[in-house]
C-alpha atoms as a PDB file:
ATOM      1  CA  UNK A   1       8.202   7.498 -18.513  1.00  0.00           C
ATOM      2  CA  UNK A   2       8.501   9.538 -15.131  1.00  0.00           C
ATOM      3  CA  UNK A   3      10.765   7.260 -12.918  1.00  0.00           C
ATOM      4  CA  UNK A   4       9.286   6.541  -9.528  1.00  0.00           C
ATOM      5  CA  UNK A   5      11.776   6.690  -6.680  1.00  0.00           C
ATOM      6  CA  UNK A   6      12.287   3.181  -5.543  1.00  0.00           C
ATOM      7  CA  UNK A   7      14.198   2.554  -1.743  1.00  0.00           C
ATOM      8  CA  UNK A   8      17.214   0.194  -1.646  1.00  0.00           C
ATOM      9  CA  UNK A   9      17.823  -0.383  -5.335  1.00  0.00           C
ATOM     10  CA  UNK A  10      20.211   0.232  -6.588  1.00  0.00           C
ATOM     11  CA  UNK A  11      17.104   2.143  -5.267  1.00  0.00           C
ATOM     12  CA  UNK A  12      16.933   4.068  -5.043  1.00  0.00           C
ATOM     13  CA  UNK A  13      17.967   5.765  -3.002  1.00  0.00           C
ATOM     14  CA  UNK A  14      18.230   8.785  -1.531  1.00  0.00           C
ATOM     15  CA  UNK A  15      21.367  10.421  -2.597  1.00  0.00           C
ATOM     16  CA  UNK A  16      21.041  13.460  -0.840  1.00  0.00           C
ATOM     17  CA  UNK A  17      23.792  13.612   2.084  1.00  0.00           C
ATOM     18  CA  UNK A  18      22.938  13.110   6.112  1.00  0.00           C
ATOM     19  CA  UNK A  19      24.837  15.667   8.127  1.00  0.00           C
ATOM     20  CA  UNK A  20      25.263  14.230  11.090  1.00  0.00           C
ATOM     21  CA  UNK A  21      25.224  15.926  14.706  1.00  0.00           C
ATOM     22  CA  UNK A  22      27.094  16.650  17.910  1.00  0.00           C
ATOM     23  CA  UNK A  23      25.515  13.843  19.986  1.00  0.00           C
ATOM     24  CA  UNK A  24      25.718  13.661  24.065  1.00  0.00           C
ATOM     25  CA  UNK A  25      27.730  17.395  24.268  1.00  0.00           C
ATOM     26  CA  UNK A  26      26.359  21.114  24.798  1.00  0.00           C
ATOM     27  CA  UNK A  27      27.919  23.620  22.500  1.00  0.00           C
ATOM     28  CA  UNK A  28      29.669  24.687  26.001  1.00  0.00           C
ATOM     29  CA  UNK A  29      31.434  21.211  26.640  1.00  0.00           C
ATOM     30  CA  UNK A  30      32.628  20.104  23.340  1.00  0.00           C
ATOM     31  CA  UNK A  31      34.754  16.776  23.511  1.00  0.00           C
ATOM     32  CA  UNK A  32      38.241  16.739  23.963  1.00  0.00           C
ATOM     33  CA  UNK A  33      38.819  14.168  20.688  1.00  0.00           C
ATOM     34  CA  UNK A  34      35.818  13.985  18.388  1.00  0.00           C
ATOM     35  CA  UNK A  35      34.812  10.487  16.489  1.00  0.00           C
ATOM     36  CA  UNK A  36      33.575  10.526  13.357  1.00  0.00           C
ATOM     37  CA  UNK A  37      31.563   7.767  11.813  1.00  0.00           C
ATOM     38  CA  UNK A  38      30.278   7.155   8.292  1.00  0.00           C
ATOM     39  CA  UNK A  39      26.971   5.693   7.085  1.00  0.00           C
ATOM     40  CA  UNK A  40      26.698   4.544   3.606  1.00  0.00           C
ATOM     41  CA  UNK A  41      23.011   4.995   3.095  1.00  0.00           C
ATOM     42  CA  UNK A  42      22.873   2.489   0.192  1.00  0.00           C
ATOM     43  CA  UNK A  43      24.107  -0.501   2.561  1.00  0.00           C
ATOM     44  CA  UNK A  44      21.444   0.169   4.358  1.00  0.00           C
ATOM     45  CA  UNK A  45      18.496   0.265   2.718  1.00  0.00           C
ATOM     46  CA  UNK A  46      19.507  -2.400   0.619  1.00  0.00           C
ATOM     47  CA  UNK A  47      20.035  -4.569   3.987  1.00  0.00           C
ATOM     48  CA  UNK A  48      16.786  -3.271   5.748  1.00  0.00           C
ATOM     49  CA  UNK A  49      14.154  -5.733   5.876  1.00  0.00           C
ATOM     50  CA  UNK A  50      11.187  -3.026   5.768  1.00  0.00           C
ATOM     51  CA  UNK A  51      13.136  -0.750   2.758  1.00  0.00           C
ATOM     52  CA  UNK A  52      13.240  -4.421   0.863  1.00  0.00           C
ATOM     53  CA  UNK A  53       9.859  -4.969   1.813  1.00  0.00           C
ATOM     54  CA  UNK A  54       8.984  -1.156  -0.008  1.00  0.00           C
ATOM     55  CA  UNK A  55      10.720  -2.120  -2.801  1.00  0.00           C
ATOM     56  CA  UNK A  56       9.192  -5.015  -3.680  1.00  0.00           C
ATOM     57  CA  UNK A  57       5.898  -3.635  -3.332  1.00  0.00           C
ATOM     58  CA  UNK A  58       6.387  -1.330  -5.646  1.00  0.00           C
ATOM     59  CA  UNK A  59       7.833  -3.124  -8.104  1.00  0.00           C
ATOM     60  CA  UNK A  60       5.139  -5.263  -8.106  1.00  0.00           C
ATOM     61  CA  UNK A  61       2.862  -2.466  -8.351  1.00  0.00           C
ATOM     62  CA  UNK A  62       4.359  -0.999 -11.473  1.00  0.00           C
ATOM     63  CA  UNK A  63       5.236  -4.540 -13.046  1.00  0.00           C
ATOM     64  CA  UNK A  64       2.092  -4.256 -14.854  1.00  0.00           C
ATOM     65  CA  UNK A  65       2.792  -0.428 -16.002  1.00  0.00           C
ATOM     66  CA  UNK A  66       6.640  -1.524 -16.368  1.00  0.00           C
ATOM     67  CA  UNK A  67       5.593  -4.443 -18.804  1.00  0.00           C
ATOM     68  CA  UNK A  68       3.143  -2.533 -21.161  1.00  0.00           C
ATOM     69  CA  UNK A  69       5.448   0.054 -20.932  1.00  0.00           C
ATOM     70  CA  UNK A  70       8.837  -2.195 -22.334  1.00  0.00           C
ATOM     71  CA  UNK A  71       6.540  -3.374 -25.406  1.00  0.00           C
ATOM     72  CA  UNK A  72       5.842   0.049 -26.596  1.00  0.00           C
ATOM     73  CA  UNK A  73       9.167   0.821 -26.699  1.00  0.00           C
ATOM     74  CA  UNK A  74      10.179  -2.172 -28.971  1.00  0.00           C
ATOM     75  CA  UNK A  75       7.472  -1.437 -31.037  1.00  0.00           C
ATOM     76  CA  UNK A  76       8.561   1.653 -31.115  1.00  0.00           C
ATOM     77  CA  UNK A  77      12.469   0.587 -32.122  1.00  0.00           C
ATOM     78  CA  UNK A  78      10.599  -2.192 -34.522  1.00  0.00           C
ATOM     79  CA  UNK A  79       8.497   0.662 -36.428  1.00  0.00           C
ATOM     80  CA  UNK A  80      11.652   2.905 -37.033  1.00  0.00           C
ATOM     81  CA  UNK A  81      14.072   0.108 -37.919  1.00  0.00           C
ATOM     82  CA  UNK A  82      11.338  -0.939 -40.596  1.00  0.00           C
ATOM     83  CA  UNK A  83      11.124   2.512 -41.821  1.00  0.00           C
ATOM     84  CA  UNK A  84      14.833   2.346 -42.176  1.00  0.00           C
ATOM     85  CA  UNK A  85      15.484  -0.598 -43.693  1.00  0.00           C
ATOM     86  CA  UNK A  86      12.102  -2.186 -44.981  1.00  0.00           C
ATOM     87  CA  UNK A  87      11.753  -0.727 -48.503  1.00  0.00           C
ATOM     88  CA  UNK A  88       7.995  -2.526 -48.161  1.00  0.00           C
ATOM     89  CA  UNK A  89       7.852  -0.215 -45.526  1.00  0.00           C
ATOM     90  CA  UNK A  90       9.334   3.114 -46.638  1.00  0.00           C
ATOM     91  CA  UNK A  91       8.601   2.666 -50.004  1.00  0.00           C
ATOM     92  CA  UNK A  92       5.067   2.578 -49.716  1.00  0.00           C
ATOM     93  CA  UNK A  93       3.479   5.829 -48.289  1.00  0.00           C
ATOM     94  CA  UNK A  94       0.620   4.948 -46.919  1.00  0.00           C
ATOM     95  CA  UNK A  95       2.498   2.248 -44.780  1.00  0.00           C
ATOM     96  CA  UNK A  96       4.867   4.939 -43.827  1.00  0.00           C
ATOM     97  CA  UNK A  97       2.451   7.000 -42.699  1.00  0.00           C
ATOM     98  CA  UNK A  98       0.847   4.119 -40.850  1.00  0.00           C
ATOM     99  CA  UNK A  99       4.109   3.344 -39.304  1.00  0.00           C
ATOM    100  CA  UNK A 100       4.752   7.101 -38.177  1.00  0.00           C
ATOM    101  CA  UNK A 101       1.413   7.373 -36.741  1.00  0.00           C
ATOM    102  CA  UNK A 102       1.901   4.507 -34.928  1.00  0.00           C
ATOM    103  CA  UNK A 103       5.411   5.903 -33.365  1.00  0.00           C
ATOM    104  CA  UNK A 104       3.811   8.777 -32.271  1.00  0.00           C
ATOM    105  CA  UNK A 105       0.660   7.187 -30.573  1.00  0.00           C
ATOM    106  CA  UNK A 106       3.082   4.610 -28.707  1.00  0.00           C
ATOM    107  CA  UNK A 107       5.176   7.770 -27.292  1.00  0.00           C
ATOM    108  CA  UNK A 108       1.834   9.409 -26.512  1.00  0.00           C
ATOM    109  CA  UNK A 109       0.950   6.423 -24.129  1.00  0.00           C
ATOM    110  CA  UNK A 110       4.003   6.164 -22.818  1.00  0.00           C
ATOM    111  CA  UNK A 111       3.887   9.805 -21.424  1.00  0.00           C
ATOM    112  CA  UNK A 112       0.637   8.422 -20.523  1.00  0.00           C
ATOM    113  CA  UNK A 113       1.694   5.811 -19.057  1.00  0.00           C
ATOM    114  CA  UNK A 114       3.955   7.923 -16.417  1.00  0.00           C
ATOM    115  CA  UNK A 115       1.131  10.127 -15.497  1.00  0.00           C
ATOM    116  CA  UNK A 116      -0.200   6.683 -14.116  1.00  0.00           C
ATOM    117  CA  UNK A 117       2.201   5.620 -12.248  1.00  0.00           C
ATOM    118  CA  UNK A 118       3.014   8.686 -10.655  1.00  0.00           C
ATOM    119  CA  UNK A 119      -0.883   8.925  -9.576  1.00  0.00           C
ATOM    120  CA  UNK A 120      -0.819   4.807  -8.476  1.00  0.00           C
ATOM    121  CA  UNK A 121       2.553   4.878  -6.571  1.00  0.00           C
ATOM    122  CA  UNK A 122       3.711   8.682  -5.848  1.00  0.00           C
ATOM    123  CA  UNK A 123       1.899   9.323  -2.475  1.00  0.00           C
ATOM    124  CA  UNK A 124       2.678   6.129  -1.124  1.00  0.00           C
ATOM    125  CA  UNK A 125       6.226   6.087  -2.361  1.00  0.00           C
ATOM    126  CA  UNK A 126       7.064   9.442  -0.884  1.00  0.00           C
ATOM    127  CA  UNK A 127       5.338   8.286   2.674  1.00  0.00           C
ATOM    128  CA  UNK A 128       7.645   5.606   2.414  1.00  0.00           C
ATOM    129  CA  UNK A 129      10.643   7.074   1.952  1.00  0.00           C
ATOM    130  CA  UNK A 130      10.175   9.727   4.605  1.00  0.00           C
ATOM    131  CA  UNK A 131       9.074   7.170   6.801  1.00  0.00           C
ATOM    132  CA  UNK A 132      12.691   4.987   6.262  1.00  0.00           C
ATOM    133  CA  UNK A 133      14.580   8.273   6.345  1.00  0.00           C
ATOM    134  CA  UNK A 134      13.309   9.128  10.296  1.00  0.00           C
ATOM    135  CA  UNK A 135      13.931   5.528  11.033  1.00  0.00           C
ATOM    136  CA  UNK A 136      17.601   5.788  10.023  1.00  0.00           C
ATOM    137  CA  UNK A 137      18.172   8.674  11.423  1.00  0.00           C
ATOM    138  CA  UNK A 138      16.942   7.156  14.521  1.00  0.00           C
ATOM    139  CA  UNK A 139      19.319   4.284  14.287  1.00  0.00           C
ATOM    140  CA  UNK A 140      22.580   6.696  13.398  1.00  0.00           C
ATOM    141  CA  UNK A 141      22.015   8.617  16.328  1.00  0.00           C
ATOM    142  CA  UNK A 142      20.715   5.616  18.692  1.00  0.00           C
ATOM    143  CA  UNK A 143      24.048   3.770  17.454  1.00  0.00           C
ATOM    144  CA  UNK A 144      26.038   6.882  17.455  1.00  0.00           C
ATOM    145  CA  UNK A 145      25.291   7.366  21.168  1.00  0.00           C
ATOM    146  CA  UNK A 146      25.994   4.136  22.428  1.00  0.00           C
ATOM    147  CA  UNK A 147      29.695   3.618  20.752  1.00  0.00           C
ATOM    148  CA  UNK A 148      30.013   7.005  21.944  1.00  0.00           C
ATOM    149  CA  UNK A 149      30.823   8.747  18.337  1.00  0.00           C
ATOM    150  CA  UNK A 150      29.820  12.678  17.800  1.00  0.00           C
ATOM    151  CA  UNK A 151      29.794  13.227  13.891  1.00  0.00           C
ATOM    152  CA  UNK A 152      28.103  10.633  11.862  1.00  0.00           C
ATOM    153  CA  UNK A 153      28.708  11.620   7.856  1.00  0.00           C
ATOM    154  CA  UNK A 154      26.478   9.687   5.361  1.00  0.00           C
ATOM    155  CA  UNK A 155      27.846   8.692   1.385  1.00  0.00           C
ATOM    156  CA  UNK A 156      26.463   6.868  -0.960  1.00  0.00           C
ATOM    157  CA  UNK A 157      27.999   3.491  -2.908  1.00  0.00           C
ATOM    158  CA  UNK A 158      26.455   0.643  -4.281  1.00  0.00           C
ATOM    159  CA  UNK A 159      28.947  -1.622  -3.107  1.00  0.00           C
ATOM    160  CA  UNK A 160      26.625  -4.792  -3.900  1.00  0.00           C
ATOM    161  CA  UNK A 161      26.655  -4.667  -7.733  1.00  0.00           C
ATOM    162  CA  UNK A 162      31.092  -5.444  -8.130  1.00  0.00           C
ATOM    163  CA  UNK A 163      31.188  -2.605 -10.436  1.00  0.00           C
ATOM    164  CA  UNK A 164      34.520  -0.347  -9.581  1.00  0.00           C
ATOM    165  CA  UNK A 165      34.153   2.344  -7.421  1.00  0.00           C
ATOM    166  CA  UNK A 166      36.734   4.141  -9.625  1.00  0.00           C
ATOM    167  CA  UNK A 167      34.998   3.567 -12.715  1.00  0.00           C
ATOM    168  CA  UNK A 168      34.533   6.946 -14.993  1.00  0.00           C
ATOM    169  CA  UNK A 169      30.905   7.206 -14.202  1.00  0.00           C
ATOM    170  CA  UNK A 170      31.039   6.772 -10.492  1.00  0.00           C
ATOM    171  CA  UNK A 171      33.700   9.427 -10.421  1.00  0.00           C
ATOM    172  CA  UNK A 172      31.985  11.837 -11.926  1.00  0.00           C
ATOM    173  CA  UNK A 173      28.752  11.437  -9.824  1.00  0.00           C
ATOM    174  CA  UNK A 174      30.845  11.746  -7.001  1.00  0.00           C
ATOM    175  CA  UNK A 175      32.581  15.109  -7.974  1.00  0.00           C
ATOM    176  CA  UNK A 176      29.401  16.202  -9.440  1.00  0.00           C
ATOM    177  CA  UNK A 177      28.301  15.935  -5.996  1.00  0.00           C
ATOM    178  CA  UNK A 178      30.692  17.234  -4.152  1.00  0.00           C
ATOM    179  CA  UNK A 179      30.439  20.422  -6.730  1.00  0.00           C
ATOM    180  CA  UNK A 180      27.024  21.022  -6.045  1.00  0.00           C
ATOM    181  CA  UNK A 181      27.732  20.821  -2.354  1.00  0.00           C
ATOM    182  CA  UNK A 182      25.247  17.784  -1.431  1.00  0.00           C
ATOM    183  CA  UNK A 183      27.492  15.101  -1.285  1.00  0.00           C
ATOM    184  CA  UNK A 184      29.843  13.460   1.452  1.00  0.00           C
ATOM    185  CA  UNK A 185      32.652  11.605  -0.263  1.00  0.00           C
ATOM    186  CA  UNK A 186      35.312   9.294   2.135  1.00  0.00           C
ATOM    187  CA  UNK A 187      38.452   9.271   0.301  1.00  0.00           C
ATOM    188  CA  UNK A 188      39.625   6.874   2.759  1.00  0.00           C
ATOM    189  CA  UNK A 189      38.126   5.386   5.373  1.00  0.00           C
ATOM    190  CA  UNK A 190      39.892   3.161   8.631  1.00  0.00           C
ATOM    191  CA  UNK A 191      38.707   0.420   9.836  1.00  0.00           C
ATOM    192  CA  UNK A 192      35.674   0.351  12.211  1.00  0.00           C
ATOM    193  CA  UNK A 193      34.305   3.908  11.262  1.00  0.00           C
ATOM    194  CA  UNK A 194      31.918   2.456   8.914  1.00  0.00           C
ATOM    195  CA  UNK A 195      28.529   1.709  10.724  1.00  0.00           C
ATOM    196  CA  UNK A 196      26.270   0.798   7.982  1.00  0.00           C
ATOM    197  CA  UNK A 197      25.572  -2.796   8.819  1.00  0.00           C
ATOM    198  CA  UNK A 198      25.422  -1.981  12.343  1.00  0.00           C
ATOM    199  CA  UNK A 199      22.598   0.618  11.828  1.00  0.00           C
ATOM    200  CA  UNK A 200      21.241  -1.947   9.566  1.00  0.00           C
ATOM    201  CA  UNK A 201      21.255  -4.859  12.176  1.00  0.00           C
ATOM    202  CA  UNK A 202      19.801  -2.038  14.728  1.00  0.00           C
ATOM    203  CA  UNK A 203      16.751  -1.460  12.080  1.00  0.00           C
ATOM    204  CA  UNK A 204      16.062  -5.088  11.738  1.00  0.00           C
ATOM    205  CA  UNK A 205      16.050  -5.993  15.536  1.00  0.00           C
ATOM    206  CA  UNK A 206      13.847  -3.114  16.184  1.00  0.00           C
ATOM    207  CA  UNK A 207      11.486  -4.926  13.201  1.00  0.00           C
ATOM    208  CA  UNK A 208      11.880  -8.515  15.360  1.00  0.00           C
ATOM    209  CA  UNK A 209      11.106  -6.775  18.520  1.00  0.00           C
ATOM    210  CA  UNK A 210       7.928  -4.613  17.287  1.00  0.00           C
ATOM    211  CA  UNK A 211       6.638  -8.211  15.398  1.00  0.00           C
ATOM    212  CA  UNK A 212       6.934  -6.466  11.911  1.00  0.00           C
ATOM    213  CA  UNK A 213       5.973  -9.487   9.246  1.00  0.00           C
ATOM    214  CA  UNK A 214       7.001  -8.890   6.071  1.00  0.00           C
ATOM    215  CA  UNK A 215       3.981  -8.767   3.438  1.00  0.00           C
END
């Protein structure tokens, strides 16, 4: 099934990297000491009240599509195991055949199945996430200005799932990144340079002030 891009999930997210930009100086003026900040973009969908909001939306839009979906498959995994091990099963042709036609229907509706959700959520989903991106970068910048920093580099790290960051697999994403040239990656970081909550906390009181209820 064709995954549907989900904000603050583990998600999804958007992976791609934010760039940030020379804020409060002309090309003509540039700062004697430049500060550089870093945004994880995960953090802060994950702790933004409208991007949680999203997310739960959708899921509950595609819980339906998810569920129907998740039986297929095990029938799916049931059919083969039986024509494995079942000699009722593979012994007998015309249940064989009954059991292959079966696999091959289920994987037909599951494609179909994909084509659905794409057409219920895809729109909406991609309105959405360009819609959190321009209120982010909003925040960065907003924030940015006020603590008086002129780079602002986003990463991303799922730091809310305790799985470590120096784990094989989150390695290699990383460097696969980095190879591709799309990704920021902090090697180390000191303390105070990383504003994700406070863009987070930014989002949310903007929400508060603007009397955004969540649905």
């Amino acid at each position: 099934m064709k995954k549907i891009v989900i904000m603050a999930g583990g998600l999804a997210v958007l992976t791609a990297a934010y760039l940030g930009q020379l804020l409060a100086q002309t090309p003509a003026t540039p700062p004697a000491q430049t500060r550089v900040a870093f945004v994880n973009i995960v953090t802060v969908f994950q702790n933004y009240t409208k991007a949680s909001t999203y997310k739960q939306e959708m899921e509950a839009l595609l819980k339906p599509i998810k569920d129907k979906g998740e039986r297929l498959k095990a029938e799916i995994m049931k059919w083969q195991q039986d024509l494995q091990n079942d000699p009722k099963v593979y012994g007998d042709p015309t249940k064989r055949e009954q059991y292959e036609q079966g696999i091959l229907k289920n994987k037909r509706d599951l494609e179909d199945l994909g084509r659905e959700a794409q057409r219920l959520v895809g729109k909406k989903n991609e309105e959405q996430v360009v819609q959190l991106y321009k209120e982010v970068n909003e925040a960065v910048k907003r924030h940015a200005q006020q603590q008086g920093f002129h780079i602002v580099l986003a990463y991303g790290e799922n730091q809310k799932s305790g799985a470590d960051p120096l784990n094989f697999a989150n390695i290699s994403r990383k460097v696969q990144g980095m190879e591709m040239g799309g990704a920021i990656v902090p090697m180390y970081m000191a303390d105070g340079l990383d504003i994700s909550m406070a863009v987070a906390d930014s989002l949310n009181r903007t929400l508060v002030q603007a009397g955004y209820q969540k649905q």
